[in-house]
PDB file of N, CA and C in Angstrom:
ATOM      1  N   UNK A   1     -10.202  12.269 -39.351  1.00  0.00           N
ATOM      2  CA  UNK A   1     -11.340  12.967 -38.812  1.00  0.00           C
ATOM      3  C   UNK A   1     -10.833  13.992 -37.808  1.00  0.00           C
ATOM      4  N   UNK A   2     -11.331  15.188 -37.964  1.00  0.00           N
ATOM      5  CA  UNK A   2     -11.081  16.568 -37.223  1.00  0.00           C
ATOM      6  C   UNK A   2     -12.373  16.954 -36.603  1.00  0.00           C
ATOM      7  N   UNK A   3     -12.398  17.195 -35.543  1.00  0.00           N
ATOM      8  CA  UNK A   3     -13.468  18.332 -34.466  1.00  0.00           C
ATOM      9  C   UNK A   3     -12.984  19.618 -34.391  1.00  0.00           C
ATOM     10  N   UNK A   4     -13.624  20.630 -34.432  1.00  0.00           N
ATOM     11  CA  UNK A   4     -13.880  21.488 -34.450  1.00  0.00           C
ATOM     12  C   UNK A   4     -14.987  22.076 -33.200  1.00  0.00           C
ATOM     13  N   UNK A   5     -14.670  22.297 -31.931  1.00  0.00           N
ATOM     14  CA  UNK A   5     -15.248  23.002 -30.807  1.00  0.00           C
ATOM     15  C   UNK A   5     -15.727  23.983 -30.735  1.00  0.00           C
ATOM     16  N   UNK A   6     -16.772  25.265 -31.305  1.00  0.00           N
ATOM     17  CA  UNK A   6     -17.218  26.187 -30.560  1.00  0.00           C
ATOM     18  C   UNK A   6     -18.197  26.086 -29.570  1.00  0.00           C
ATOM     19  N   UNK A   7     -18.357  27.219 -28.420  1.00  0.00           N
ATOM     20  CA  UNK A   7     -19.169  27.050 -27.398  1.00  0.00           C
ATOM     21  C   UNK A   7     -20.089  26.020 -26.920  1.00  0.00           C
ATOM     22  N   UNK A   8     -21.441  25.930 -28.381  1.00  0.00           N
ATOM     23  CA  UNK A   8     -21.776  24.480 -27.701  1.00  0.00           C
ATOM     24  C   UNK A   8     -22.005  23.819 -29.158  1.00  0.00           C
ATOM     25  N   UNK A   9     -20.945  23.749 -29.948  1.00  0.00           N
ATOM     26  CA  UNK A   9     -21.067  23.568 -31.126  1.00  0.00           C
ATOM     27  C   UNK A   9     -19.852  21.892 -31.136  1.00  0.00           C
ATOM     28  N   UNK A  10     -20.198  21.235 -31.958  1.00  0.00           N
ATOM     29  CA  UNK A  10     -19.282  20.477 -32.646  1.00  0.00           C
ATOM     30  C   UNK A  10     -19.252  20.432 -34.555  1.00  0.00           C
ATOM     31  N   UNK A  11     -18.326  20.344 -34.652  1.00  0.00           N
ATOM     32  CA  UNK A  11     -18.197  20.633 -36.131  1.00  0.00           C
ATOM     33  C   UNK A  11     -17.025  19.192 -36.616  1.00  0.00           C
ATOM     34  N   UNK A  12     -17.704  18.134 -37.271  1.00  0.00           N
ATOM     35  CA  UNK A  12     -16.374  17.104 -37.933  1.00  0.00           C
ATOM     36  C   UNK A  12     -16.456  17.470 -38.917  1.00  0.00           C
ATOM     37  N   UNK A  13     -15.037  16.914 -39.288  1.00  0.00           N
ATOM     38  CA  UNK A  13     -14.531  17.505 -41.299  1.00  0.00           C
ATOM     39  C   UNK A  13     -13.210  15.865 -40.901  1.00  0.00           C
ATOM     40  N   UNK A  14     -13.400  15.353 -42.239  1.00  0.00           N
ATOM     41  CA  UNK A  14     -12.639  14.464 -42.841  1.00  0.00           C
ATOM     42  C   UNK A  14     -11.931  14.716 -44.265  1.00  0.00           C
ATOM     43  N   UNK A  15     -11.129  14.219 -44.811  1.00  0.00           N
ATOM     44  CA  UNK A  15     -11.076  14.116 -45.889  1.00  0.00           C
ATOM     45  C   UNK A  15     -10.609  12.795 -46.596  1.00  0.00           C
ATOM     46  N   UNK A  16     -10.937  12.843 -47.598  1.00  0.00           N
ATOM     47  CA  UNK A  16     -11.024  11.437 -48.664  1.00  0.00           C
ATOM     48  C   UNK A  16     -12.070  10.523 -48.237  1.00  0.00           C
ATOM     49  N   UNK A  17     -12.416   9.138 -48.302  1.00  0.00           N
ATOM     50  CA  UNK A  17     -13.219   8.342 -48.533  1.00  0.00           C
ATOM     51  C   UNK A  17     -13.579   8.364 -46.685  1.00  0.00           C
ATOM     52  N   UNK A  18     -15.537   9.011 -47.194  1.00  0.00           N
ATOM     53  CA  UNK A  18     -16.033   8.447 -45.366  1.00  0.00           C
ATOM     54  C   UNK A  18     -16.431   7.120 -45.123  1.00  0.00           C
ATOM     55  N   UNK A  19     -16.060   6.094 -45.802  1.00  0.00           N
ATOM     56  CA  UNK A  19     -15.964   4.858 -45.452  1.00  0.00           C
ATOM     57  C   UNK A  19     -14.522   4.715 -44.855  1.00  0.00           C
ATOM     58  N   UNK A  20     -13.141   4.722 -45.195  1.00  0.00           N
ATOM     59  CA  UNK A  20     -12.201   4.972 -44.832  1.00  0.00           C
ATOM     60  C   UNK A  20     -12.547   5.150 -43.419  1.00  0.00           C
ATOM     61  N   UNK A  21     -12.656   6.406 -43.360  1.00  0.00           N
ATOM     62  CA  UNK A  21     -12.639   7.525 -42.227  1.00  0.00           C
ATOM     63  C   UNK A  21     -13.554   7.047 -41.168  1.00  0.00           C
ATOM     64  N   UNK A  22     -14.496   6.110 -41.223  1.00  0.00           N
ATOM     65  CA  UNK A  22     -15.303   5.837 -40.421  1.00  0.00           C
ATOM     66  C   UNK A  22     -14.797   4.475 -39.716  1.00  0.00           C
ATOM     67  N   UNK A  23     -13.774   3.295 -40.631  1.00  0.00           N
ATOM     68  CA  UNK A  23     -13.237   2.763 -40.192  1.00  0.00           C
ATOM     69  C   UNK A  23     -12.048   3.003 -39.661  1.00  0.00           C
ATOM     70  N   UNK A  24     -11.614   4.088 -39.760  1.00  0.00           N
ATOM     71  CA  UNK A  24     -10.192   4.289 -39.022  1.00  0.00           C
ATOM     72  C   UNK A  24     -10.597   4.741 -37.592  1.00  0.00           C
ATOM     73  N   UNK A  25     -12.072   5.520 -37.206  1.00  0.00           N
ATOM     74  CA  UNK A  25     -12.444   6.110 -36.282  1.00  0.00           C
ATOM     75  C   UNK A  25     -12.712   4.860 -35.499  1.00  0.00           C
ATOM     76  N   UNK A  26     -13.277   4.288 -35.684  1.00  0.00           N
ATOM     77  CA  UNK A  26     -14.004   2.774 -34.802  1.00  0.00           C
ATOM     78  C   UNK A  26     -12.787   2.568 -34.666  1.00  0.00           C
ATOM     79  N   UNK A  27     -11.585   1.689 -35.730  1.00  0.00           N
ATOM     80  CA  UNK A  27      -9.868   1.489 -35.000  1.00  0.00           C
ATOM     81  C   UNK A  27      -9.525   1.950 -33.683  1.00  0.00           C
ATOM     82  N   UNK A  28      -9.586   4.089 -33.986  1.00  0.00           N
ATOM     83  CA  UNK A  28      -9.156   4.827 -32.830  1.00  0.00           C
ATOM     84  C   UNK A  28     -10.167   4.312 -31.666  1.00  0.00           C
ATOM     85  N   UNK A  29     -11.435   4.420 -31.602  1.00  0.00           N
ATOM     86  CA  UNK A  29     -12.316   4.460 -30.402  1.00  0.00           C
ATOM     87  C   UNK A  29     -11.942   3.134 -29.810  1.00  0.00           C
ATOM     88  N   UNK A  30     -12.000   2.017 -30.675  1.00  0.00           N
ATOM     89  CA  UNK A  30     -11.957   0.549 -29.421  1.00  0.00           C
ATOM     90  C   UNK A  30     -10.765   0.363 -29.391  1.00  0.00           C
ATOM     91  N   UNK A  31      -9.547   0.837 -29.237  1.00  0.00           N
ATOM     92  CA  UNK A  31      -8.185   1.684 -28.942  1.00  0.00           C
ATOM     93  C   UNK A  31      -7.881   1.972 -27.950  1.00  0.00           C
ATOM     94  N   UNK A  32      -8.802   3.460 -27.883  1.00  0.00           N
ATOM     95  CA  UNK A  32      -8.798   4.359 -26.924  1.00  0.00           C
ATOM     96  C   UNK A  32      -9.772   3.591 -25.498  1.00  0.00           C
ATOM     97  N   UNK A  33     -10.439   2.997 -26.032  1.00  0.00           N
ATOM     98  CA  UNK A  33     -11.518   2.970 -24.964  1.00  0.00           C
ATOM     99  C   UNK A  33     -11.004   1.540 -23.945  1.00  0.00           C
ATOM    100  N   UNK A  34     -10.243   0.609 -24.612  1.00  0.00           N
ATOM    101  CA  UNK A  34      -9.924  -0.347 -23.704  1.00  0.00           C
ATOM    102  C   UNK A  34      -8.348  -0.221 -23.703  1.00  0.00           C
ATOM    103  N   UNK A  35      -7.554   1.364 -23.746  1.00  0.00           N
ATOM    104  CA  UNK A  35      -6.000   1.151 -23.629  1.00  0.00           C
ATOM    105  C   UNK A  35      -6.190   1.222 -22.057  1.00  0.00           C
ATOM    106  N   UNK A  36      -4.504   0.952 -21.615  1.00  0.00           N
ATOM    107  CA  UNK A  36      -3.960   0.858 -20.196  1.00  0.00           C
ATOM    108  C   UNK A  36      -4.131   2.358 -20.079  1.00  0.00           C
ATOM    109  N   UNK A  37      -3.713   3.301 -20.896  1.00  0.00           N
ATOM    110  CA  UNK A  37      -3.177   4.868 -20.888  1.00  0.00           C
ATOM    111  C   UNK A  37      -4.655   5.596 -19.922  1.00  0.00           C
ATOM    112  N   UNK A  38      -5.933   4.595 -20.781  1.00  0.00           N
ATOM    113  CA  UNK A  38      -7.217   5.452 -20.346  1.00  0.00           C
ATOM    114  C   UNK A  38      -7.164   5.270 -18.676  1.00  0.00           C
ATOM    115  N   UNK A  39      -6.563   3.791 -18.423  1.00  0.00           N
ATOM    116  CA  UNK A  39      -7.111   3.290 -17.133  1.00  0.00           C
ATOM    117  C   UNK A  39      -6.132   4.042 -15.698  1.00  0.00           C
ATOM    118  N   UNK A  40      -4.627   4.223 -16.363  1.00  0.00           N
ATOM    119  CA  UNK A  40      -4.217   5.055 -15.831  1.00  0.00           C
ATOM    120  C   UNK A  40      -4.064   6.658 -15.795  1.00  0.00           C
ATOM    121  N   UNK A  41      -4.969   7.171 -16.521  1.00  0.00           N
ATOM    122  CA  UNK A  41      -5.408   8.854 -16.519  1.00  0.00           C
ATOM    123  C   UNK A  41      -6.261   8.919 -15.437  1.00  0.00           C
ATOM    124  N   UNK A  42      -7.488   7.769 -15.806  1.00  0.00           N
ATOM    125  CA  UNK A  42      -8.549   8.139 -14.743  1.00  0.00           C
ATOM    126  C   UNK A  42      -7.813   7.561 -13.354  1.00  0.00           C
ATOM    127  N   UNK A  43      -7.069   6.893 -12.633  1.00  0.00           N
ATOM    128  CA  UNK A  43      -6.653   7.164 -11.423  1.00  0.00           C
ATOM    129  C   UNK A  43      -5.914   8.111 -11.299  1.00  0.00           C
ATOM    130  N   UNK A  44      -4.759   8.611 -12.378  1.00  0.00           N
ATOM    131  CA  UNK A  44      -4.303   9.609 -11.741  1.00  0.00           C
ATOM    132  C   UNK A  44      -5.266  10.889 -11.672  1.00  0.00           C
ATOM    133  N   UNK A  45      -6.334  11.286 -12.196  1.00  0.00           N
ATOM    134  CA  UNK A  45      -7.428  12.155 -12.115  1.00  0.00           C
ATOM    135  C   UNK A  45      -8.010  12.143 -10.958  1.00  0.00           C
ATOM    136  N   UNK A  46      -8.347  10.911 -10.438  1.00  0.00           N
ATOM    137  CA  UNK A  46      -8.895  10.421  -8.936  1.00  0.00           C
ATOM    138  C   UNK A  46      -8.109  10.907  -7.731  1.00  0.00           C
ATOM    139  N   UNK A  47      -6.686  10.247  -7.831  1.00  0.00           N
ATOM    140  CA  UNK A  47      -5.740  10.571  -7.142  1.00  0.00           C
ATOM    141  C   UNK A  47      -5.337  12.291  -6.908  1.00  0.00           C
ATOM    142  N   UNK A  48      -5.432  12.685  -7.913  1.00  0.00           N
ATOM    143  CA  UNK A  48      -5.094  14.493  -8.053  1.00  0.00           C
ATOM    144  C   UNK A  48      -6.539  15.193  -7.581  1.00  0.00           C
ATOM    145  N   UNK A  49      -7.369  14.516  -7.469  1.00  0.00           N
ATOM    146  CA  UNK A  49      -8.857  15.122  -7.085  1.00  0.00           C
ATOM    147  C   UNK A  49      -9.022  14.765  -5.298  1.00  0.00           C
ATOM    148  N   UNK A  50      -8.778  14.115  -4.835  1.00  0.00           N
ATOM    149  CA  UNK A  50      -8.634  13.509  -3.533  1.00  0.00           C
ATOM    150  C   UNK A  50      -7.673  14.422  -3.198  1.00  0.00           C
ATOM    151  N   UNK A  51      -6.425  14.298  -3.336  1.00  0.00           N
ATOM    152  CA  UNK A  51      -5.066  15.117  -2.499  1.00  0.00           C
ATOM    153  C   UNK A  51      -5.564  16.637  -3.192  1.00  0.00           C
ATOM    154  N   UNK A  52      -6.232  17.008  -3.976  1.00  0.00           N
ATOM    155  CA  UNK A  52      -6.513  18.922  -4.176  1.00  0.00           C
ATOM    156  C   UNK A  52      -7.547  18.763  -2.913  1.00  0.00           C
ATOM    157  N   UNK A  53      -8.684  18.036  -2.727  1.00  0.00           N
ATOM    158  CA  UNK A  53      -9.905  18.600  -1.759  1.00  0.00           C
ATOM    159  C   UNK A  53      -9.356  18.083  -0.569  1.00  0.00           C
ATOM    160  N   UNK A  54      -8.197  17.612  -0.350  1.00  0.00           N
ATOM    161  CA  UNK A  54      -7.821  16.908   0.919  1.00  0.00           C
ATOM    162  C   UNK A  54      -7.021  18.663   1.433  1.00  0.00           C
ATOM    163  N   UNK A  55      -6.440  18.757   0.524  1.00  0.00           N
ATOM    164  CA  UNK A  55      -5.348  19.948   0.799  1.00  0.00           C
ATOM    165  C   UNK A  55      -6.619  20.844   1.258  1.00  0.00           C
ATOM    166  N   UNK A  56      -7.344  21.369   0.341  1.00  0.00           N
ATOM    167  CA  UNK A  56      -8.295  22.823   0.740  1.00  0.00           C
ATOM    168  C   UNK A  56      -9.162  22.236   2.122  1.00  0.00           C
ATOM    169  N   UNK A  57      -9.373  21.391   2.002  1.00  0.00           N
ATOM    170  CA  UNK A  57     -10.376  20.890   3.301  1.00  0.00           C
ATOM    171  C   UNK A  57      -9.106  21.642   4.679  1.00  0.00           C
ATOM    172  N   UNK A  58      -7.719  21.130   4.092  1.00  0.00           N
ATOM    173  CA  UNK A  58      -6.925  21.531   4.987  1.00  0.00           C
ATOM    174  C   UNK A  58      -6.924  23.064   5.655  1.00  0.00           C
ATOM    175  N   UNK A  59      -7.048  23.633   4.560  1.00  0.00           N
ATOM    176  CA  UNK A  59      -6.827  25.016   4.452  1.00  0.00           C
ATOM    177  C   UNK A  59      -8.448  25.325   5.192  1.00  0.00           C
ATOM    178  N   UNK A  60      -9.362  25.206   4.836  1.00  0.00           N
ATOM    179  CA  UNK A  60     -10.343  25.754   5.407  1.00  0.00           C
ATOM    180  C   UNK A  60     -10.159  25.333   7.054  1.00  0.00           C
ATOM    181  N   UNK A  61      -9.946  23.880   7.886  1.00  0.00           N
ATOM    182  CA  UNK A  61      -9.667  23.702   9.081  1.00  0.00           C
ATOM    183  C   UNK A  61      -8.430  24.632   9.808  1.00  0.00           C
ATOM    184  N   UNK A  62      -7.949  24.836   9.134  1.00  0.00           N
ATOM    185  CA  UNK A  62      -6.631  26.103   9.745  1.00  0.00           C
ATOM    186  C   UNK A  62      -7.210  27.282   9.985  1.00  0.00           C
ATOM    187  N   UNK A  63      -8.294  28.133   8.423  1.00  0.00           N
ATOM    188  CA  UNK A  63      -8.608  28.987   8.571  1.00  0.00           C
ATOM    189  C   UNK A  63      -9.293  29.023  10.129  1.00  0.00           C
ATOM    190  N   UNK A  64     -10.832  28.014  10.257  1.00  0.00           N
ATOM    191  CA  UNK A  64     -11.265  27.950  10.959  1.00  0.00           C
ATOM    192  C   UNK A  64     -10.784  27.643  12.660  1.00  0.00           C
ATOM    193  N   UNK A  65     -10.045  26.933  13.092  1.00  0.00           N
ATOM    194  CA  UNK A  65      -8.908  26.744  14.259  1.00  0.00           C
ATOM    195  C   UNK A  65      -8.584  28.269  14.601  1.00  0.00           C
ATOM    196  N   UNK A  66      -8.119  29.211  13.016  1.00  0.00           N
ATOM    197  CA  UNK A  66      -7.672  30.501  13.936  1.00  0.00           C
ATOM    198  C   UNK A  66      -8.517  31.472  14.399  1.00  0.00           C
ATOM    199  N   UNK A  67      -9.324  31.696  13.500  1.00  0.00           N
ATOM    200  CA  UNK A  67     -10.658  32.226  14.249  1.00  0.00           C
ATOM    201  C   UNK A  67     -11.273  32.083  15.386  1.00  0.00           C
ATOM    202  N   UNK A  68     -11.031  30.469  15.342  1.00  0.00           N
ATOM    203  CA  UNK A  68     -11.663  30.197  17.086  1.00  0.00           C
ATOM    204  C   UNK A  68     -10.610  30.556  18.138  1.00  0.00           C
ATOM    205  N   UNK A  69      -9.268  30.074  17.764  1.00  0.00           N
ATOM    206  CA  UNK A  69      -8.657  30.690  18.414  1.00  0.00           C
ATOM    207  C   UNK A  69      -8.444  31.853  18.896  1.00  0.00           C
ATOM    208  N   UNK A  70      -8.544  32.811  17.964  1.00  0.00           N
ATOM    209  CA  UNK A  70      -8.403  34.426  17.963  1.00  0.00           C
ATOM    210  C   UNK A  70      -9.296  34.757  18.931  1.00  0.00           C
ATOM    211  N   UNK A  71     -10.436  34.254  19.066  1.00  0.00           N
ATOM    212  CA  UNK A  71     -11.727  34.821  19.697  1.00  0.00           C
ATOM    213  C   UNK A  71     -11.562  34.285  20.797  1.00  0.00           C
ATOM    214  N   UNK A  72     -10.894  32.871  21.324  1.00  0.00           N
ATOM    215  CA  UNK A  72     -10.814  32.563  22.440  1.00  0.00           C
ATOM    216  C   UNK A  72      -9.942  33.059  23.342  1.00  0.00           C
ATOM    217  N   UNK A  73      -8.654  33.663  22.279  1.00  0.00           N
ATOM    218  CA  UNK A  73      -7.318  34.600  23.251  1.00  0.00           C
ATOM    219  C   UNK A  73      -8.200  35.515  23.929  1.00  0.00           C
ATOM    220  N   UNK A  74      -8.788  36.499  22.883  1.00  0.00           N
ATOM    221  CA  UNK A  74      -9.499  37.706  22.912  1.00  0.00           C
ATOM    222  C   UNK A  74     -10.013  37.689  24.387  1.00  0.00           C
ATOM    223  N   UNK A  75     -11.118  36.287  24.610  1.00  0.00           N
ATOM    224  CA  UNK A  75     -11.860  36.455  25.757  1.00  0.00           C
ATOM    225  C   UNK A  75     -11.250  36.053  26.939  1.00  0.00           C
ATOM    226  N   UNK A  76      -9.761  35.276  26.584  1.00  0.00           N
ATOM    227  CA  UNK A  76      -9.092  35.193  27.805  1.00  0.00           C
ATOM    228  C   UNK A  76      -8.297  36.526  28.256  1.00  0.00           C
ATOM    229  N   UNK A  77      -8.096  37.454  27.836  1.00  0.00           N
ATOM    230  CA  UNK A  77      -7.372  38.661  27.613  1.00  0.00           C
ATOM    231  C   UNK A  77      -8.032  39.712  28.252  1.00  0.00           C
ATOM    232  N   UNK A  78      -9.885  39.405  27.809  1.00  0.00           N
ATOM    233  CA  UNK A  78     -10.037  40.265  28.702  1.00  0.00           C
ATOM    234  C   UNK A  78     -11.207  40.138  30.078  1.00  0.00           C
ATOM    235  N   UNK A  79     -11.377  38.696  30.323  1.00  0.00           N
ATOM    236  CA  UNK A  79     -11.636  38.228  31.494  1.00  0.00           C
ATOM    237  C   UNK A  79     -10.494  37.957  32.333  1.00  0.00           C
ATOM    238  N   UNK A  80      -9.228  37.919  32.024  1.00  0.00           N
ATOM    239  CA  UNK A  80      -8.112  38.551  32.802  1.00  0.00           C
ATOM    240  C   UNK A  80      -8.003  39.733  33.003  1.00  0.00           C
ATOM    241  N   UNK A  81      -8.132  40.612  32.452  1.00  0.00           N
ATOM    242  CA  UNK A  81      -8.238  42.091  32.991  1.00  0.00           C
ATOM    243  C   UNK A  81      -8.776  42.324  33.393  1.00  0.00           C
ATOM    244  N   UNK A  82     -10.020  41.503  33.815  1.00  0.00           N
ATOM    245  CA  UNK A  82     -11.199  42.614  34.569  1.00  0.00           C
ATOM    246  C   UNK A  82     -10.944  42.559  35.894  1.00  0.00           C
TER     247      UNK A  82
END
């Protein structure tokens, strides 16, 4: 059994006997669905999703720190001069 993806399309094509083909698919699915492989994708998916928004969260607190900073030199800079 083959899929075939357009936009919001699915398209299957088999060939030879769809009795066959329907039991080899059920084989693959209760396979796939209770392997170790699935159980360790989805943590490492978890894990890679946590440390990406951990990192940008990072990046936005830096951005933000310098800005405040910038603005706070600024006003020490020139309430010293006056």
């Amino acid at each position: 059994m083959r899929v075939k993806r357009k936009k919001d399309q699915k398209v299957y094509s088999y060939s030879g006997d769809l009795e066959q083909e329907v039991k080899k698919a059920k084989s693959e699915y209760m396979e796939k669905e209770t392997s170790q492989e699935r159980v360790f994708l989805l943590w490492q998916y978890q894990r890679a999703k946590k440390a990406y928004e951990k990192y940008e969260q990072r990046i936005a607190d830096l951005k933000g720190f310098i800005e405040l900073a910038e603005a706070e030199l600024k006003k020490q800079e020139s309430g010293g001069n006056a």
